[in-house]
Protein backbone atom coordinates (compact mmCIF):
# COMPACT_ATOMS: atom_id res chain seq x y z
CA UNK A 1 0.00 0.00 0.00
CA UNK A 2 1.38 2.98 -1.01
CA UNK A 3 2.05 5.83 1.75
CA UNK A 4 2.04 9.93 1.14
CA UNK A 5 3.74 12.27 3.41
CA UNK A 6 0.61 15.58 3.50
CA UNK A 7 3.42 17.14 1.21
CA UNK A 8 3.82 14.51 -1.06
CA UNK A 9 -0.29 13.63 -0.91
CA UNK A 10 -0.57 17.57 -2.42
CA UNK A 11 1.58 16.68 -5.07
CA UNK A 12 0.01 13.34 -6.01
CA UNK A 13 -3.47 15.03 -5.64
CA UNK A 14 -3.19 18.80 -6.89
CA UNK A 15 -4.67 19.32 -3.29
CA UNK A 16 -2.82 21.77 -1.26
CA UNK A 17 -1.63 20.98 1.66
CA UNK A 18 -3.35 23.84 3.73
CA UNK A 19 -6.65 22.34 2.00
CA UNK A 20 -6.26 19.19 3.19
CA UNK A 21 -5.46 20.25 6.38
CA UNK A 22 -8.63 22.16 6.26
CA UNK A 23 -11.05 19.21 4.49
CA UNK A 24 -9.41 17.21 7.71
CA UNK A 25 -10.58 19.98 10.54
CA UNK A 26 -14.34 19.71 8.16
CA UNK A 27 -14.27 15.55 8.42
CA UNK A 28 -15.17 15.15 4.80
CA UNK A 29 -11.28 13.99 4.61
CA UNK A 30 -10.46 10.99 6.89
CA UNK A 31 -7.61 11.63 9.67
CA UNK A 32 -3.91 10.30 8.55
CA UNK A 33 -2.85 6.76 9.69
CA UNK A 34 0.87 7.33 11.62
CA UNK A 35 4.60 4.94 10.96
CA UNK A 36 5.69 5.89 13.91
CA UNK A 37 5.54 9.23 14.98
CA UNK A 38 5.26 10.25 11.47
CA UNK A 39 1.55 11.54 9.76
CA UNK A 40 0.92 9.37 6.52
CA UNK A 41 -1.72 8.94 3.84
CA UNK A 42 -2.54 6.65 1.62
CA UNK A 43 -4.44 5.58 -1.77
CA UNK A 44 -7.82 6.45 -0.32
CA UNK A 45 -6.82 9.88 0.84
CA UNK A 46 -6.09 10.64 -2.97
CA UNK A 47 -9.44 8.77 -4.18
CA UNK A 48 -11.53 11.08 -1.45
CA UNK A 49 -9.42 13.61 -2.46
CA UNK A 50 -10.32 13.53 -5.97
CA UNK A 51 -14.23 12.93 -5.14
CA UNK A 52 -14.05 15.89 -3.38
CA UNK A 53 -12.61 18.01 -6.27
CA UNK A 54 -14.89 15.94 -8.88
CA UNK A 55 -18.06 16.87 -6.50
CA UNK A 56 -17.01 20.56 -6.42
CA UNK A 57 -16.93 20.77 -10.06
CA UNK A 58 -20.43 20.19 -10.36
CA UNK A 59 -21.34 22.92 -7.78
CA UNK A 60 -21.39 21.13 -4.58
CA UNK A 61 -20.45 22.88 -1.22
CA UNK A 62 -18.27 21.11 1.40
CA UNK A 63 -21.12 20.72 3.55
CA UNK A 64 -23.28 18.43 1.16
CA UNK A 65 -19.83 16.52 0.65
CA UNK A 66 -19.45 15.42 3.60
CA UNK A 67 -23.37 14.63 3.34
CA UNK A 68 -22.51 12.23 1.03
CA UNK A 69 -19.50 10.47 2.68
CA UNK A 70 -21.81 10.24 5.99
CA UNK A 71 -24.54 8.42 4.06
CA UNK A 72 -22.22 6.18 2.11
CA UNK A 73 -24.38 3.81 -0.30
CA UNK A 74 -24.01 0.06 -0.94
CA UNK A 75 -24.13 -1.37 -3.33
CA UNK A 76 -27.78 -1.71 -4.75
CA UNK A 77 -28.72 1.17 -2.24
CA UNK A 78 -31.15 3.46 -4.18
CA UNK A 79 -28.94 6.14 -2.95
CA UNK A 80 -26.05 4.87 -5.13
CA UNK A 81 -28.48 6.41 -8.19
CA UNK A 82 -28.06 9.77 -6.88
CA UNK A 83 -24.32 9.70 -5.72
CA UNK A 84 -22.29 12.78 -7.02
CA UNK A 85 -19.35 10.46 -7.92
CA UNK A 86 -21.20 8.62 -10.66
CA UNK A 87 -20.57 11.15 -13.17
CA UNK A 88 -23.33 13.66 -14.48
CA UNK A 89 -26.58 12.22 -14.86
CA UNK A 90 -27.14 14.36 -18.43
CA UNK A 91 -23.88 15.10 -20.19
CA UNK A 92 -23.83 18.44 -21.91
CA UNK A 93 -23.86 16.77 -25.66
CA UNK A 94 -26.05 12.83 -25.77
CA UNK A 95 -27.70 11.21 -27.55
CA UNK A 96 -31.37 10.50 -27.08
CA UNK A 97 -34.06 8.09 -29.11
CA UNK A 98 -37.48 9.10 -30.08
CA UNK A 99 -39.39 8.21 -27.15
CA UNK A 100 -37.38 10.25 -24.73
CA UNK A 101 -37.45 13.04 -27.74
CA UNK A 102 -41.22 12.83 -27.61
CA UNK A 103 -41.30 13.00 -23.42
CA UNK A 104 -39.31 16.01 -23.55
CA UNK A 105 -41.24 17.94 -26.06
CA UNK A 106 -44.82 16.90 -24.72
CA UNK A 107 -47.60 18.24 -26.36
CA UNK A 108 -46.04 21.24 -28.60
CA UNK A 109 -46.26 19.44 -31.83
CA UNK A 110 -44.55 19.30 -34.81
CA UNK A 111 -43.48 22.55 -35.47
CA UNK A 112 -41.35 23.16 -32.40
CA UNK A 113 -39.56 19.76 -33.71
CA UNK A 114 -38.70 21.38 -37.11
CA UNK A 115 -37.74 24.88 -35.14
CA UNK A 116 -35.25 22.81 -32.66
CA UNK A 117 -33.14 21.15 -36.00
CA UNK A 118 -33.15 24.62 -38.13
CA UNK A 119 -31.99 26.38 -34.82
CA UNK A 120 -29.04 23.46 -34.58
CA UNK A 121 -30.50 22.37 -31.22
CA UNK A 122 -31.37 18.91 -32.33
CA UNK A 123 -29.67 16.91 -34.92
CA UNK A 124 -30.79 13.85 -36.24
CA UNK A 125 -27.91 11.03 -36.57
CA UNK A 126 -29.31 7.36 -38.43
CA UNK A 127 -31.60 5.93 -35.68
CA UNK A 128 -30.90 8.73 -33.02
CA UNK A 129 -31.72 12.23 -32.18
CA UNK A 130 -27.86 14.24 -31.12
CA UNK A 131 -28.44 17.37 -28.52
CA UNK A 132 -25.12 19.48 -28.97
CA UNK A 133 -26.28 20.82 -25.35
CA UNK A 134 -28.97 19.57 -23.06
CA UNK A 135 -29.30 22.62 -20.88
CA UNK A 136 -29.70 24.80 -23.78
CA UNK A 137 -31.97 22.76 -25.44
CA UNK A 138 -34.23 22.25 -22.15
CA UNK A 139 -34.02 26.15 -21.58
CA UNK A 140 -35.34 26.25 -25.28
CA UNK A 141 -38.44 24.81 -24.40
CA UNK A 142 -38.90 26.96 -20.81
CA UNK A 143 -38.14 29.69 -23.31
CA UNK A 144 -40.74 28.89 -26.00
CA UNK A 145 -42.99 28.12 -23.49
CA UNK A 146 -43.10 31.50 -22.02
CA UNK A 147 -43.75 32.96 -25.56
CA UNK A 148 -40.10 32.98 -26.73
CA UNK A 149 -39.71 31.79 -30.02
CA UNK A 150 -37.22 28.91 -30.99
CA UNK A 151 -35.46 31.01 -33.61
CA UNK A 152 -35.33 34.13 -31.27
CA UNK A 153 -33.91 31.45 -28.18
CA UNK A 154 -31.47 30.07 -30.63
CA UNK A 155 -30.01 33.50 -31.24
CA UNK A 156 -29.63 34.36 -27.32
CA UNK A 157 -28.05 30.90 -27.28
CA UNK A 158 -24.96 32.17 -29.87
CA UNK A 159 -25.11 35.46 -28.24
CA UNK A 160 -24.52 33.48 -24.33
CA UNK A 161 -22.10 31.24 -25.62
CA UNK A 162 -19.86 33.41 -27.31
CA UNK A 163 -19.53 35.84 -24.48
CA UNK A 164 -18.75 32.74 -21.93
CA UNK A 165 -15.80 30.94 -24.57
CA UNK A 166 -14.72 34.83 -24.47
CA UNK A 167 -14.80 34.89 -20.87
CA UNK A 168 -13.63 31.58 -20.34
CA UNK A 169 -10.42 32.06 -22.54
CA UNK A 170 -9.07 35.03 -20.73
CA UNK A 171 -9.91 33.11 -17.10
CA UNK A 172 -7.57 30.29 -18.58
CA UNK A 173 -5.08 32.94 -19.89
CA UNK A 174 -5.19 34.81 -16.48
CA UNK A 175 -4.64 31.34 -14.37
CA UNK A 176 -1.64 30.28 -16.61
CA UNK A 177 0.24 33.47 -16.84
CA UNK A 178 0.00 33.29 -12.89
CA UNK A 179 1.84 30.03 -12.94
CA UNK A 180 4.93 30.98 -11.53
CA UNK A 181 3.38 32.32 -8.84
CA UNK A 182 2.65 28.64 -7.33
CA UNK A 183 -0.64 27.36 -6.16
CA UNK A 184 -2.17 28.34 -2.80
CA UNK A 185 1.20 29.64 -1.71
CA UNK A 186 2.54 25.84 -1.62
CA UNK A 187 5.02 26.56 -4.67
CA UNK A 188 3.01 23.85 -6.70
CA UNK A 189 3.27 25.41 -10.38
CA UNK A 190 -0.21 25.68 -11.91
CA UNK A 191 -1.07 23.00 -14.40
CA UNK A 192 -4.32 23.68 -16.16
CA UNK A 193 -5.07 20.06 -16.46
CA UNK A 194 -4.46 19.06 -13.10
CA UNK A 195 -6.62 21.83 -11.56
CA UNK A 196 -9.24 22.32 -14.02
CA UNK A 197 -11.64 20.62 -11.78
CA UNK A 198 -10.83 23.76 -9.34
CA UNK A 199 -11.26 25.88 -12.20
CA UNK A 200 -14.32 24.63 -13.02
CA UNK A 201 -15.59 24.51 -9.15
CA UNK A 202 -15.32 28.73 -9.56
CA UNK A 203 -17.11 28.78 -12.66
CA UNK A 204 -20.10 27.03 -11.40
CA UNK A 205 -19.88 28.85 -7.90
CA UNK A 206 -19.46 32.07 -9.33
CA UNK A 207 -21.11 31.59 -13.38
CA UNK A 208 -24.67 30.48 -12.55
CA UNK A 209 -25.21 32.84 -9.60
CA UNK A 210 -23.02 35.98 -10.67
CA UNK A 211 -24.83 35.37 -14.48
CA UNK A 212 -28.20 35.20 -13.19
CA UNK A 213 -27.81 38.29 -10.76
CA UNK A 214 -26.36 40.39 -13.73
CA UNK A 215 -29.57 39.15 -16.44
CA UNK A 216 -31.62 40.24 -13.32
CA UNK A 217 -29.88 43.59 -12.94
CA UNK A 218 -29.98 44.12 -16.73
CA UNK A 219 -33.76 43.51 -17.30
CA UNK A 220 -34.27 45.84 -14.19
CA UNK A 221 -32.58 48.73 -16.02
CA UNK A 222 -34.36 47.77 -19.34
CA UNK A 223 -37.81 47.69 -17.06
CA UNK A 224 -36.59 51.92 -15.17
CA UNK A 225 -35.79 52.86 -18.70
CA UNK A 226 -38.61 51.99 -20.63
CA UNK A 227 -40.53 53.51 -17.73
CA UNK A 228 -38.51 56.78 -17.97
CA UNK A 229 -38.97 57.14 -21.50
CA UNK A 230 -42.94 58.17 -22.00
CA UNK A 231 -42.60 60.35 -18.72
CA UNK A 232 -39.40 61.90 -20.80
CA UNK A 233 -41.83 62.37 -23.82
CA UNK A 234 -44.86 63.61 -22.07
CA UNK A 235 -42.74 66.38 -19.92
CA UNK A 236 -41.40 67.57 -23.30
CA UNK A 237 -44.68 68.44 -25.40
């Protein structure tokens, strides 16, 4: 069995050390073993280690990690369906056959079908239906729902996405021109695929809420301004 020293367990992991000295003082990372009076880890302090970093990726806080280390499912537990560490339960691109095509569409008919594949949402691929994107393609249908057309969601979707690649490149730029600065003051140099889970932690932390605050914001302004307009056309006749 192999056996880490913290230090060398940060190197191994992409953890630093100070974090797993703090995930320790939280209990969602198990307490060293000791060879002697020395501190050691092993193999399944970098497997928690890297559930831990997988879990944050997809937006989980610390305190619903440890959650799901207390409740620990067995096999053929139902809870093992809804564990974290299986992997996302939609992937951003799938593929999907007609019947699940049909569940998700419901009752709006034909039309929104041919909408989805002219707007790129939905491709079909021999005996399968390709999404490019899930999310977008279920916001789509909130969208259209609401009295958004397809055509008019599809064009918020290019407008979204090229904003976020343009965000997302100069994040990456930003991280990897800070490289020789070290990571979390432990001098481990920054390797973009070794922390992108990290980097991907902040973007769904910060992303979803900070994006949602800002549309809110921005339709706030667009709501005041619209309202200042008439009173600035009445004043003037």
């Amino acid at each position: 069995m192999a056996r880490y020293t913290r230090a060398e367990l940060a190197v191994v992991s992409g953890v630093a050390s100070r974090t797993i000295r703090y995930y320790q003082s939280l209990g969602v990372l198990p307490k060293p073993g000791r060879a002697g009076k020395e501190v050691v880890y092993s193999d399944a302090h970098v497997d928690r280690l890297r559930d831990i970093v997988a879990m944050q990726a997809r937006g989980l806080r610390l305190d619903a990690i440890r959650e799901v280390f207390d409740a620990e499912p067995q096999a053929g537990d139902w809870r093992a369906l809804f564990d974290p560490r299986a992997g996302q339960a939609a992937e951003r691109s799938s593929f999907i056959d007609d019947a699940e095509l049909a569940t998700m569409l419901g009752d709006r008919g034909a039309d929104v079908l041919a909408e989805l594949i002219s707007a790129g949402y939905l491709e079909r691929r021999d005996e399968r239906w390709f999404l490019a994107d899930r999310s977008m393609f279920k916001a789509a249908l909130v969208l259209y729902d609401v009295g958004i057309d397809i055509t008019l969601s599809g064009a918020l979707r290019t407008m979204v996405q090229s904003r976020i690649a343009a965000l997302a490149d100069e994040v990456v730029h930003t991280v990897r021109d800070a490289a020789g600065t070290g990571y979390g003051g432990e001098g481990v140099g920054v390797d973009l695929s070794r922390f992108r889970d990290r980097l991907l932690a902040m973007a769904w932390e910060v992303g979803g809420i900070t994006f949602a605050a800002e549309i809110e914001r921005a339709a706030a302004a667009d709501d005041a301004a619209g309202r200042r307009a008439p009173a600035r056309a009445a004043s003037a006749r």
